[in-house]
PDB file of N, CA and C in Angstrom:
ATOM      1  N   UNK A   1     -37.253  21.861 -41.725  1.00  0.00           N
ATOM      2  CA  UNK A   1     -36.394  23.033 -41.820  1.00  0.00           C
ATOM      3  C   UNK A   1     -35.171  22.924 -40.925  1.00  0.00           C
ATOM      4  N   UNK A   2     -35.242  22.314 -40.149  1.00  0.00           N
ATOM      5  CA  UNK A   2     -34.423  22.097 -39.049  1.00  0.00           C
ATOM      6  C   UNK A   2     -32.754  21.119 -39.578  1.00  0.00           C
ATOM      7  N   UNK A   3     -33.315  20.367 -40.338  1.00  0.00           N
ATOM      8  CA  UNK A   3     -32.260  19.682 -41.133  1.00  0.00           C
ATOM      9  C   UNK A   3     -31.764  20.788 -42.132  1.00  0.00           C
ATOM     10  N   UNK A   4     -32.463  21.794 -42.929  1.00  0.00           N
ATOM     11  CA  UNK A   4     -32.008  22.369 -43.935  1.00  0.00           C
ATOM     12  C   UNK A   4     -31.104  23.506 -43.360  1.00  0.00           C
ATOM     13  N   UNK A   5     -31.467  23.947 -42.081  1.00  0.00           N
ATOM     14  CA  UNK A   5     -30.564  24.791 -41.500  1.00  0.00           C
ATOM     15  C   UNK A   5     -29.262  24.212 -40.784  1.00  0.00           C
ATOM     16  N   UNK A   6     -28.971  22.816 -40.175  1.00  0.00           N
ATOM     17  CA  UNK A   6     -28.105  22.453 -39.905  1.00  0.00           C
ATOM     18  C   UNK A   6     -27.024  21.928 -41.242  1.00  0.00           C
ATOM     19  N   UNK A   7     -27.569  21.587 -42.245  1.00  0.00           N
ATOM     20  CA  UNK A   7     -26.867  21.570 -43.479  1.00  0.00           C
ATOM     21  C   UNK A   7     -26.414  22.973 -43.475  1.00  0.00           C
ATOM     22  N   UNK A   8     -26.870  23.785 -43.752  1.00  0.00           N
ATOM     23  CA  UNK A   8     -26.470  25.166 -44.343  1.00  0.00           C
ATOM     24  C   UNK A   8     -24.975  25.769 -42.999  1.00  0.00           C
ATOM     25  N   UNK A   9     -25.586  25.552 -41.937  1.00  0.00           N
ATOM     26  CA  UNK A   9     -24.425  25.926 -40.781  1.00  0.00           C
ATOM     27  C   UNK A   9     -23.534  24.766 -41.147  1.00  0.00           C
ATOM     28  N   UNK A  10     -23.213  23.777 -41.430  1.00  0.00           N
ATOM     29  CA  UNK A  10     -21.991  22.926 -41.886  1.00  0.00           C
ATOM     30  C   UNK A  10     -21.513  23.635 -43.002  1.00  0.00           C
ATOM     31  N   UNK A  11     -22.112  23.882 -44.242  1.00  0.00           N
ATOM     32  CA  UNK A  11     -21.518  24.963 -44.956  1.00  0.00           C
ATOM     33  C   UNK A  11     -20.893  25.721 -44.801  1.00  0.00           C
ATOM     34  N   UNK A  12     -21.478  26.795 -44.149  1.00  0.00           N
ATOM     35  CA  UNK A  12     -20.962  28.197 -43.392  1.00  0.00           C
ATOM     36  C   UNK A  12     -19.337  27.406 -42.505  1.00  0.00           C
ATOM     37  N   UNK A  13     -19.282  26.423 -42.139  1.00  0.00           N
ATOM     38  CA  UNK A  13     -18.296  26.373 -41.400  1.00  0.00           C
ATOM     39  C   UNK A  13     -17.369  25.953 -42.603  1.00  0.00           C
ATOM     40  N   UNK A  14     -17.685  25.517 -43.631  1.00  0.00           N
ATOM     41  CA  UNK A  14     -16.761  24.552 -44.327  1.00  0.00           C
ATOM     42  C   UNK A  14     -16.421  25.734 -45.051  1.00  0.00           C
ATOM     43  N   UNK A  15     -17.240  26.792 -45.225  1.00  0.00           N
ATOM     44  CA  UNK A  15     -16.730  27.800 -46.152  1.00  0.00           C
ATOM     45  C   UNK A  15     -15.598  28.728 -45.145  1.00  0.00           C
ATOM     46  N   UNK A  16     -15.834  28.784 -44.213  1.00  0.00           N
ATOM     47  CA  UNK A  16     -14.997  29.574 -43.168  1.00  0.00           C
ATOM     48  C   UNK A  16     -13.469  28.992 -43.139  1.00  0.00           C
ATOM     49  N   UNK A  17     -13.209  27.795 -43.135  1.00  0.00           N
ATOM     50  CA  UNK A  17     -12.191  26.745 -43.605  1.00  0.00           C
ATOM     51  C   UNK A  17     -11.454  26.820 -44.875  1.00  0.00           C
ATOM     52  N   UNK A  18     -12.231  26.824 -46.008  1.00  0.00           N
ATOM     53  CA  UNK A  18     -11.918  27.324 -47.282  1.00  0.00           C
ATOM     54  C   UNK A  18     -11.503  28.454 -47.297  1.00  0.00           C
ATOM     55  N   UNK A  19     -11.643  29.360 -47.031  1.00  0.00           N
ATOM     56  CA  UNK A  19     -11.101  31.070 -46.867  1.00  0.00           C
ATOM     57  C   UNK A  19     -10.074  31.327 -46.160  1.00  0.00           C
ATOM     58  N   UNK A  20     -10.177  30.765 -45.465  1.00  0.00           N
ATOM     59  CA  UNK A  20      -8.722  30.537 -44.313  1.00  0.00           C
ATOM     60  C   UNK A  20      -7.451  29.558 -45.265  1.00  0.00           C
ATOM     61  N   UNK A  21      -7.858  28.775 -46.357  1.00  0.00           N
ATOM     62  CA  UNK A  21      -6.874  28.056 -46.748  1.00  0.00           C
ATOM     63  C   UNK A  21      -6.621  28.849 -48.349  1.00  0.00           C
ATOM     64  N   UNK A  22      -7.306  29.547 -48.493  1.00  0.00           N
ATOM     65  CA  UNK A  22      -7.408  30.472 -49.869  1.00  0.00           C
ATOM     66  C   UNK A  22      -6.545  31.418 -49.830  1.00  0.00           C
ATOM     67  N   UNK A  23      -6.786  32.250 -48.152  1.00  0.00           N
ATOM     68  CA  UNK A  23      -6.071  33.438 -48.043  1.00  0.00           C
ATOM     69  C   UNK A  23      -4.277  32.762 -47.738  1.00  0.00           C
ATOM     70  N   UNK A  24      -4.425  31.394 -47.130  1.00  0.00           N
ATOM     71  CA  UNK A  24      -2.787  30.441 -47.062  1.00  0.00           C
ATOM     72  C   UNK A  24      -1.964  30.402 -48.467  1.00  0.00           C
ATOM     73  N   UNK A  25      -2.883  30.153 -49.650  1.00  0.00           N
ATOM     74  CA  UNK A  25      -2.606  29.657 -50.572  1.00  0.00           C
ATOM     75  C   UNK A  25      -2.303  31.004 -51.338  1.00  0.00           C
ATOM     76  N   UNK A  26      -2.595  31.621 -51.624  1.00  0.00           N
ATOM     77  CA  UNK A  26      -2.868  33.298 -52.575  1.00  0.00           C
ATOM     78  C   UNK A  26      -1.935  33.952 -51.999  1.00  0.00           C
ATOM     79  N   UNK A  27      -1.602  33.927 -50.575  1.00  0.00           N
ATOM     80  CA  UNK A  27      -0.328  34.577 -50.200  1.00  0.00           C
ATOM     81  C   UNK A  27       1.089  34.111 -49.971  1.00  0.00           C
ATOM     82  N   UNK A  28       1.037  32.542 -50.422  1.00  0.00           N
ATOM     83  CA  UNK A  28       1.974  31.194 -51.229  1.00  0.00           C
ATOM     84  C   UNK A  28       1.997  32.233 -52.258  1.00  0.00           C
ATOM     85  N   UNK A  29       1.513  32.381 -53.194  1.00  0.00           N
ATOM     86  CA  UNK A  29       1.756  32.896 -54.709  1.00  0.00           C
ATOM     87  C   UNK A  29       1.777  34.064 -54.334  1.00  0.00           C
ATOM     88  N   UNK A  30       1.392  35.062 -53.872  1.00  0.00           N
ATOM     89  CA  UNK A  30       2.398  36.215 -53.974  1.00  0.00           C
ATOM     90  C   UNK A  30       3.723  36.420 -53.706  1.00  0.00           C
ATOM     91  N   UNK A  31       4.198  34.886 -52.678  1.00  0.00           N
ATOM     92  CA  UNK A  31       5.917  34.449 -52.608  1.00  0.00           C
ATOM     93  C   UNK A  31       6.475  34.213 -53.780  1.00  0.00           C
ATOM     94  N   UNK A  32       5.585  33.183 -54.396  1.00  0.00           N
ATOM     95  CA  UNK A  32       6.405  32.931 -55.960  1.00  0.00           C
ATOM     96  C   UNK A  32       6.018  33.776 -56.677  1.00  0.00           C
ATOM     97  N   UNK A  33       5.235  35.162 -56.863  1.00  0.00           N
ATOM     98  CA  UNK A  33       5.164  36.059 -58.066  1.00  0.00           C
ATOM     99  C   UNK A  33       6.573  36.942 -57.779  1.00  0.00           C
ATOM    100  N   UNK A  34       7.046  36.915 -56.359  1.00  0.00           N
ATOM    101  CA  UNK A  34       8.052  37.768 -55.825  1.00  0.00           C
ATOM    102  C   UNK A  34       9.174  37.142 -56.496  1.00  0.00           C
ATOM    103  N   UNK A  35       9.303  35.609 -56.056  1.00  0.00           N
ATOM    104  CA  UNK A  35      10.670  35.276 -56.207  1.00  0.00           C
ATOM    105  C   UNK A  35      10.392  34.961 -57.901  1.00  0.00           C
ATOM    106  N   UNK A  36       9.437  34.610 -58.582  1.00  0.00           N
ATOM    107  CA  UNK A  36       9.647  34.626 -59.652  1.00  0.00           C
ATOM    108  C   UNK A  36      10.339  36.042 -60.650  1.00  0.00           C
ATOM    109  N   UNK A  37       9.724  37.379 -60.030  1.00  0.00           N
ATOM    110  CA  UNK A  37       9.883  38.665 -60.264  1.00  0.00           C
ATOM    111  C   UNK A  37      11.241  38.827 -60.622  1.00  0.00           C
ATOM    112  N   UNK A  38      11.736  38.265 -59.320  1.00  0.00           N
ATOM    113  CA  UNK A  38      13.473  38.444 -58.952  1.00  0.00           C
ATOM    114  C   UNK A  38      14.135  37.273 -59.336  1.00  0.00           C
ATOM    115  N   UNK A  39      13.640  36.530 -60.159  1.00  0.00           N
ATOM    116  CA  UNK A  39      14.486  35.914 -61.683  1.00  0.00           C
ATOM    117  C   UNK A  39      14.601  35.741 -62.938  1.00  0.00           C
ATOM    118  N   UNK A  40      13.393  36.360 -62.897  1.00  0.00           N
ATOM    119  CA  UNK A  40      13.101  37.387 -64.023  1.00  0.00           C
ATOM    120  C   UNK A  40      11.932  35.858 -64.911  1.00  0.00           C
ATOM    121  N   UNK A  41      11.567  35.095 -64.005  1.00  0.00           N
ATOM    122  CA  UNK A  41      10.430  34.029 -64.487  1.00  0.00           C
ATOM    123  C   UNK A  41       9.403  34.257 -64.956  1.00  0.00           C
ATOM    124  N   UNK A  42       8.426  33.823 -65.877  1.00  0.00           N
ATOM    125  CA  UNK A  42       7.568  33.640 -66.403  1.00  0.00           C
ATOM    126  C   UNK A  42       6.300  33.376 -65.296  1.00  0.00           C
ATOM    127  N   UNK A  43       4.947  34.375 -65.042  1.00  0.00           N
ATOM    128  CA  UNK A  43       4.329  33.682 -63.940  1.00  0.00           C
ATOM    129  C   UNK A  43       3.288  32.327 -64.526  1.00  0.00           C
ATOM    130  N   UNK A  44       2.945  32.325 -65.613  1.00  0.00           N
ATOM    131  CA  UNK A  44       2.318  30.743 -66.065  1.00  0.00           C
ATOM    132  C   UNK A  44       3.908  30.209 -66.640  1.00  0.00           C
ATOM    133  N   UNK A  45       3.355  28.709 -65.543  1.00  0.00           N
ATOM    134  CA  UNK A  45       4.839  27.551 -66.167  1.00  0.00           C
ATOM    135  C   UNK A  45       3.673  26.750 -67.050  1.00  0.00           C
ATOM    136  N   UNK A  46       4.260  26.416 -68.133  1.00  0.00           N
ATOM    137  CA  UNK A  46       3.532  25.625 -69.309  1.00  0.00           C
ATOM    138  C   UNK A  46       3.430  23.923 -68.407  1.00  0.00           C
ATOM    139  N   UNK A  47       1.840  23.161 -67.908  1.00  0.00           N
ATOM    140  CA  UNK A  47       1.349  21.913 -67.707  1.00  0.00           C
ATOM    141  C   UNK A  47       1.780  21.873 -66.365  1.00  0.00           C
ATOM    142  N   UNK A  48       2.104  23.056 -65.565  1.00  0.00           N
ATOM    143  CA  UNK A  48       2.308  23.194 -64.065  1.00  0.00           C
ATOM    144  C   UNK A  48       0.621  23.167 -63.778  1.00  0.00           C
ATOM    145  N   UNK A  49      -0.478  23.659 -63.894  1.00  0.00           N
ATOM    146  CA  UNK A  49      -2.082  23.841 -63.858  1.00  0.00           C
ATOM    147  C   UNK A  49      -2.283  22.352 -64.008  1.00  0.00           C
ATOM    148  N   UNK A  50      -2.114  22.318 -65.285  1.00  0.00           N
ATOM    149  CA  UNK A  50      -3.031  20.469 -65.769  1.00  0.00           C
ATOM    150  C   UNK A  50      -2.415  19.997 -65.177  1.00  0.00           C
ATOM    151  N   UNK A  51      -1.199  19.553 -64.709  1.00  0.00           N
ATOM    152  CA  UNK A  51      -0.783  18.818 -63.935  1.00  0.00           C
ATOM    153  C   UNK A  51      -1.234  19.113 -62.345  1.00  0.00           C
ATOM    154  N   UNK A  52      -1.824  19.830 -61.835  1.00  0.00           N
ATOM    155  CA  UNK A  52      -2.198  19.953 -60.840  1.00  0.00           C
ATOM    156  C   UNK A  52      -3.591  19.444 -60.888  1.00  0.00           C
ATOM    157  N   UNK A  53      -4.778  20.029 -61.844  1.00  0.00           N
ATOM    158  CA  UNK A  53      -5.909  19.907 -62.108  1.00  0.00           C
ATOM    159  C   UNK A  53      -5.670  17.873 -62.216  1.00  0.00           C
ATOM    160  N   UNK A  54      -4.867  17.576 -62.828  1.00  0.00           N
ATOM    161  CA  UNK A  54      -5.037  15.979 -63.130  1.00  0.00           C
ATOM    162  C   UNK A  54      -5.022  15.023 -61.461  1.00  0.00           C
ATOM    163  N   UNK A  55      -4.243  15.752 -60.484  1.00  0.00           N
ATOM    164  CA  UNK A  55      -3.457  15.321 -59.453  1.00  0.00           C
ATOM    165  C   UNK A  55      -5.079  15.252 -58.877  1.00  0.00           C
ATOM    166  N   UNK A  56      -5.841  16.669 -58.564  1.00  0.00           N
ATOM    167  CA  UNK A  56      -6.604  16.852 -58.476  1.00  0.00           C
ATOM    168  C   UNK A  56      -8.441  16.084 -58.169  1.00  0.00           C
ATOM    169  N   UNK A  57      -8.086  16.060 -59.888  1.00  0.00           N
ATOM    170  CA  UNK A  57      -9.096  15.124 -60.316  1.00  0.00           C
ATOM    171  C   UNK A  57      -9.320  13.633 -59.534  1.00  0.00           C
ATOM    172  N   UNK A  58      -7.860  12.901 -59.399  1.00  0.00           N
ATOM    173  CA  UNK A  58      -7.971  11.386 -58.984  1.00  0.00           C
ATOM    174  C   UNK A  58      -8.354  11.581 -57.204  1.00  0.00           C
ATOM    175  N   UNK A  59      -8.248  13.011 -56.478  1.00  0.00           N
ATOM    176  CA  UNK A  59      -8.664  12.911 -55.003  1.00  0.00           C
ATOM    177  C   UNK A  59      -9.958  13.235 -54.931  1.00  0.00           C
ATOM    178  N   UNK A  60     -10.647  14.043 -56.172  1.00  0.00           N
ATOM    179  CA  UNK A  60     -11.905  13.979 -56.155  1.00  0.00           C
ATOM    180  C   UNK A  60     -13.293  12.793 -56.207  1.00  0.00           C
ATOM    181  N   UNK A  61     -14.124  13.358 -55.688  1.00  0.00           N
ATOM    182  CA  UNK A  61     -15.418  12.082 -55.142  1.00  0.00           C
ATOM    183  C   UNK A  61     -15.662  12.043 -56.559  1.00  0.00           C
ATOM    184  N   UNK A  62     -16.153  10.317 -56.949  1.00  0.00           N
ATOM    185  CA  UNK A  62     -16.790  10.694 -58.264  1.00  0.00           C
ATOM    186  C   UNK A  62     -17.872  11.273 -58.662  1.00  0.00           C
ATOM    187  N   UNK A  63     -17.837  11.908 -59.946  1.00  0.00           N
ATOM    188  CA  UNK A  63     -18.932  13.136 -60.440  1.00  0.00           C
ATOM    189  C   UNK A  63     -18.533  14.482 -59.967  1.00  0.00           C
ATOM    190  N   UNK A  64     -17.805  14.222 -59.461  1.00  0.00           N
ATOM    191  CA  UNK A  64     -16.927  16.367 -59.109  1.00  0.00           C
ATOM    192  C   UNK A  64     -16.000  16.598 -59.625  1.00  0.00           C
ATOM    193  N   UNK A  65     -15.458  15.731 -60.463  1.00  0.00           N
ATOM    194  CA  UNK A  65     -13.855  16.079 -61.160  1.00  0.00           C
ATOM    195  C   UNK A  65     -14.035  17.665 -62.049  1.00  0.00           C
ATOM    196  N   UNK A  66     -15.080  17.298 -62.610  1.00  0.00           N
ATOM    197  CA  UNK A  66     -15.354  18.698 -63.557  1.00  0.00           C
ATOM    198  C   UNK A  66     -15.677  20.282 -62.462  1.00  0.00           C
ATOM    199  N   UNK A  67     -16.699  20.120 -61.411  1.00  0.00           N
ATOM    200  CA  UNK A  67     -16.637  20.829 -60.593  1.00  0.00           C
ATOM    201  C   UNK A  67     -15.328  21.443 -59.960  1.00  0.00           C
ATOM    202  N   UNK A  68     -14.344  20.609 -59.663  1.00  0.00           N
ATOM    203  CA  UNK A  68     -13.054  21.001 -58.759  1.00  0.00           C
ATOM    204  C   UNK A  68     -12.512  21.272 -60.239  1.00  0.00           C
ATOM    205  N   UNK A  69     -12.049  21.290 -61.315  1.00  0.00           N
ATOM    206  CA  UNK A  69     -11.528  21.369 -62.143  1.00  0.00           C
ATOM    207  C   UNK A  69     -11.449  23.085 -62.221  1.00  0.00           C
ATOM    208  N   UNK A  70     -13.273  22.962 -62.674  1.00  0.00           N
ATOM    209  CA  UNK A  70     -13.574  24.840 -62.906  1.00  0.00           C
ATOM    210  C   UNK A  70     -13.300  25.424 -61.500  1.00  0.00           C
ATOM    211  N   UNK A  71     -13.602  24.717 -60.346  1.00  0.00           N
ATOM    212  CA  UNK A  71     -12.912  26.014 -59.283  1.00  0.00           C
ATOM    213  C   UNK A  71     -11.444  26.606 -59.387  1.00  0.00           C
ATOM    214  N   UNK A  72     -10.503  25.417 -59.769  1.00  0.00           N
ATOM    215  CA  UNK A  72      -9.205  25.767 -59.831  1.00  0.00           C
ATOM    216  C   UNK A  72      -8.624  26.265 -60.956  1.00  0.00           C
ATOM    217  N   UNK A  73      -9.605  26.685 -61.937  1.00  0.00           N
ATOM    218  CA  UNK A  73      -9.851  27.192 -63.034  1.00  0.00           C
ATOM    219  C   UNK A  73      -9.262  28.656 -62.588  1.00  0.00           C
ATOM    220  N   UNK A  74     -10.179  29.403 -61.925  1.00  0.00           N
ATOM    221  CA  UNK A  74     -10.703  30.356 -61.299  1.00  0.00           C
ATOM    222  C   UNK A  74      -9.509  30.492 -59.918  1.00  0.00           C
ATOM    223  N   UNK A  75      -8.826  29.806 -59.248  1.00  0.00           N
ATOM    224  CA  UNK A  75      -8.070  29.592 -58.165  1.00  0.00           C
ATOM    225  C   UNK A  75      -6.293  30.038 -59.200  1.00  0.00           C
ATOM    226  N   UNK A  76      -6.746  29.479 -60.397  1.00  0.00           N
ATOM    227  CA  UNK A  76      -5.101  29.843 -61.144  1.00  0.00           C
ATOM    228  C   UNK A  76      -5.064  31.045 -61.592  1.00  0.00           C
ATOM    229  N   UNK A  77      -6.567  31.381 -61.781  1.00  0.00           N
ATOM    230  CA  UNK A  77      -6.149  33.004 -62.514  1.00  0.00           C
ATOM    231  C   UNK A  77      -6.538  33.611 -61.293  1.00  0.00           C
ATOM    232  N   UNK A  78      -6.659  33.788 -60.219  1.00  0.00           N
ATOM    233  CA  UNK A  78      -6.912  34.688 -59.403  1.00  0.00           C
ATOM    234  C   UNK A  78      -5.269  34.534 -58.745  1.00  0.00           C
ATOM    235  N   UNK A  79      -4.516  33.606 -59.042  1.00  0.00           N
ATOM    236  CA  UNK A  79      -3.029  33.228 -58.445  1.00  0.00           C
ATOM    237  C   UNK A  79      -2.331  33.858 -59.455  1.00  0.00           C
ATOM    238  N   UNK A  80      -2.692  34.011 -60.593  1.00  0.00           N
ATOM    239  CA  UNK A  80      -1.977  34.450 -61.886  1.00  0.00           C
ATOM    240  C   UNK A  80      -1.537  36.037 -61.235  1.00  0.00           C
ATOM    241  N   UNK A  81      -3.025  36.293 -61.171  1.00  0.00           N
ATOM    242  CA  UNK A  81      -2.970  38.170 -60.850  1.00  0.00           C
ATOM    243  C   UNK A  81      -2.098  38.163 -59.745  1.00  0.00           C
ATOM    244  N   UNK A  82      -2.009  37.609 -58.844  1.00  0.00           N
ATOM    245  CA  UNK A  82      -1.667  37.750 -57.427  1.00  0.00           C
ATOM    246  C   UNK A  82      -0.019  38.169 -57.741  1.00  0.00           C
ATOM    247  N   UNK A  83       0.537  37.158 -58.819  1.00  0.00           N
ATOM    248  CA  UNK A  83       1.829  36.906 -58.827  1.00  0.00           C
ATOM    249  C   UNK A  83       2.286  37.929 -59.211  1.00  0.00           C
ATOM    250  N   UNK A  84       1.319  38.763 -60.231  1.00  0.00           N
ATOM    251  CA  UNK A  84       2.222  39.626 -61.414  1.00  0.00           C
ATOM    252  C   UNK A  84       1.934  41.062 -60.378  1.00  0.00           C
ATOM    253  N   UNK A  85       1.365  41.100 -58.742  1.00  0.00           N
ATOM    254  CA  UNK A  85       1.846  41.898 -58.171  1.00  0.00           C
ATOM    255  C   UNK A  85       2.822  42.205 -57.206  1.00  0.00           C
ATOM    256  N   UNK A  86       3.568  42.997 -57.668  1.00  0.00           N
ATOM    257  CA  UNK A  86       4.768  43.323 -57.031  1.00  0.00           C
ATOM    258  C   UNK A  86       5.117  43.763 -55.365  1.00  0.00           C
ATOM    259  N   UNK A  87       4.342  43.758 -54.932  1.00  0.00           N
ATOM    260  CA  UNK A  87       4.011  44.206 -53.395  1.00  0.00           C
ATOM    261  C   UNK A  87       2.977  43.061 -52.703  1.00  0.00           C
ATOM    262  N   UNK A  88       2.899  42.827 -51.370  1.00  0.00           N
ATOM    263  CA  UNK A  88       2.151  41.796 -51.396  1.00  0.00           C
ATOM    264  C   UNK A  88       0.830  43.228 -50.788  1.00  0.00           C
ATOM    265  N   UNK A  89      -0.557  42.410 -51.170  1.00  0.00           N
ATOM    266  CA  UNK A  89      -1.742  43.423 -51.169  1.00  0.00           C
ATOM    267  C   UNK A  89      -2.038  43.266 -49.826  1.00  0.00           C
ATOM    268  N   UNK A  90      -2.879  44.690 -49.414  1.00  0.00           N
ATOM    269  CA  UNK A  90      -3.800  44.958 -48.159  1.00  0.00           C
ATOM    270  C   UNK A  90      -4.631  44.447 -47.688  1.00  0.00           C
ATOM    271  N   UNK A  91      -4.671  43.836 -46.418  1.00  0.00           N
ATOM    272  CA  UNK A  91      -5.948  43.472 -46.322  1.00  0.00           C
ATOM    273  C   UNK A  91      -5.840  41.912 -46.217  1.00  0.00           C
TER     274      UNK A  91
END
Protein backbone atom coordinates (compact mmCIF):
# COMPACT_ATOMS: atom_id res chain seq x y z
CA UNK A 1 0.00 0.00 0.00
CA UNK A 2 2.74 2.12 0.66
CA UNK A 3 3.84 2.21 -3.03
CA UNK A 4 0.13 2.72 -4.09
CA UNK A 5 -0.07 5.77 -1.96
CA UNK A 6 3.18 7.31 -3.02
CA UNK A 7 2.02 6.83 -6.70
CA UNK A 8 -1.24 8.48 -5.99
CA UNK A 9 0.64 11.66 -4.04
CA UNK A 10 2.83 12.03 -7.40
CA UNK A 11 -0.49 12.36 -9.05
CA UNK A 12 -2.00 14.75 -6.76
CA UNK A 13 1.11 16.81 -7.42
CA UNK A 14 1.12 16.37 -11.17
CA UNK A 15 -2.49 17.26 -11.14
CA UNK A 16 -1.81 20.44 -9.03
CA UNK A 17 0.71 21.41 -12.00
CA UNK A 18 -1.85 20.73 -14.63
CA UNK A 19 -4.40 23.20 -13.12
CA UNK A 20 -2.02 25.77 -12.65
CA UNK A 21 -1.14 25.46 -16.47
CA UNK A 22 -4.98 25.10 -17.48
CA UNK A 23 -5.98 28.10 -15.52
CA UNK A 24 -2.41 29.85 -17.75
CA UNK A 25 -3.82 28.55 -20.80
CA UNK A 26 -7.91 29.30 -20.58
CA UNK A 27 -7.03 32.75 -19.55
CA UNK A 28 -4.53 32.87 -22.94
CA UNK A 29 -7.95 32.34 -24.69
CA UNK A 30 -10.01 34.57 -23.04
CA UNK A 31 -7.14 37.18 -24.57
CA UNK A 32 -7.82 35.87 -27.97
CA UNK A 33 -11.75 35.54 -27.56
CA UNK A 34 -11.22 39.43 -26.61
CA UNK A 35 -8.98 40.41 -29.30
CA UNK A 36 -10.69 38.17 -31.63
CA UNK A 37 -14.18 39.96 -30.47
CA UNK A 38 -12.54 43.29 -31.40
CA UNK A 39 -11.96 42.17 -35.05
CA UNK A 40 -14.76 40.91 -35.45
CA UNK A 41 -12.91 37.04 -35.90
CA UNK A 42 -14.28 33.86 -36.04
CA UNK A 43 -13.49 31.94 -32.54
CA UNK A 44 -12.81 28.28 -34.38
CA UNK A 45 -9.88 28.96 -37.11
CA UNK A 46 -10.46 26.02 -39.63
CA UNK A 47 -7.02 23.05 -38.93
CA UNK A 48 -5.70 25.57 -36.14
CA UNK A 49 -6.94 22.23 -33.48
CA UNK A 50 -5.59 19.34 -35.89
CA UNK A 51 -2.78 21.08 -36.37
CA UNK A 52 -2.13 21.37 -32.85
CA UNK A 53 -3.56 17.83 -31.94
CA UNK A 54 -0.90 16.51 -34.84
CA UNK A 55 2.08 18.71 -33.18
CA UNK A 56 0.84 17.05 -30.20
CA UNK A 57 0.64 13.61 -31.05
CA UNK A 58 4.58 13.32 -32.24
CA UNK A 59 5.58 14.67 -28.26
CA UNK A 60 3.44 12.06 -27.02
CA UNK A 61 4.85 8.59 -25.30
CA UNK A 62 3.84 5.84 -27.53
CA UNK A 63 0.23 4.43 -27.02
CA UNK A 64 -1.14 7.96 -25.64
CA UNK A 65 -1.52 9.77 -28.86
CA UNK A 66 -5.28 8.91 -28.75
CA UNK A 67 -5.46 9.71 -24.97
CA UNK A 68 -3.83 13.37 -25.35
CA UNK A 69 -5.81 13.75 -28.48
CA UNK A 70 -9.38 13.32 -26.52
CA UNK A 71 -8.05 15.54 -23.64
CA UNK A 72 -7.47 18.37 -26.04
CA UNK A 73 -10.59 17.44 -27.48
CA UNK A 74 -12.23 18.67 -24.39
CA UNK A 75 -9.28 21.54 -23.72
CA UNK A 76 -10.65 23.20 -27.34
CA UNK A 77 -14.14 23.28 -26.46
CA UNK A 78 -13.79 24.37 -23.03
CA UNK A 79 -11.33 27.29 -24.91
CA UNK A 80 -14.11 27.62 -27.48
CA UNK A 81 -16.62 28.76 -24.60
CA UNK A 82 -14.03 30.75 -22.89
CA UNK A 83 -13.51 32.87 -26.07
CA UNK A 84 -17.09 33.59 -27.03
CA UNK A 85 -17.05 35.30 -23.43
CA UNK A 86 -16.93 38.74 -23.45
CA UNK A 87 -15.64 39.64 -19.97
CA UNK A 88 -12.93 37.64 -18.58
CA UNK A 89 -14.83 35.16 -15.73
CA UNK A 90 -14.67 35.06 -11.78
CA UNK A 91 -12.84 33.18 -9.96
Amino acid sequence: MDELKKLREKIDEIDGEIVGMLNRRFALSVEVGQLKAEKGAAVLVSGREEEIKSRLAKASLPGFEKSISGVYDRIFEESRLLQEIKEEPNG
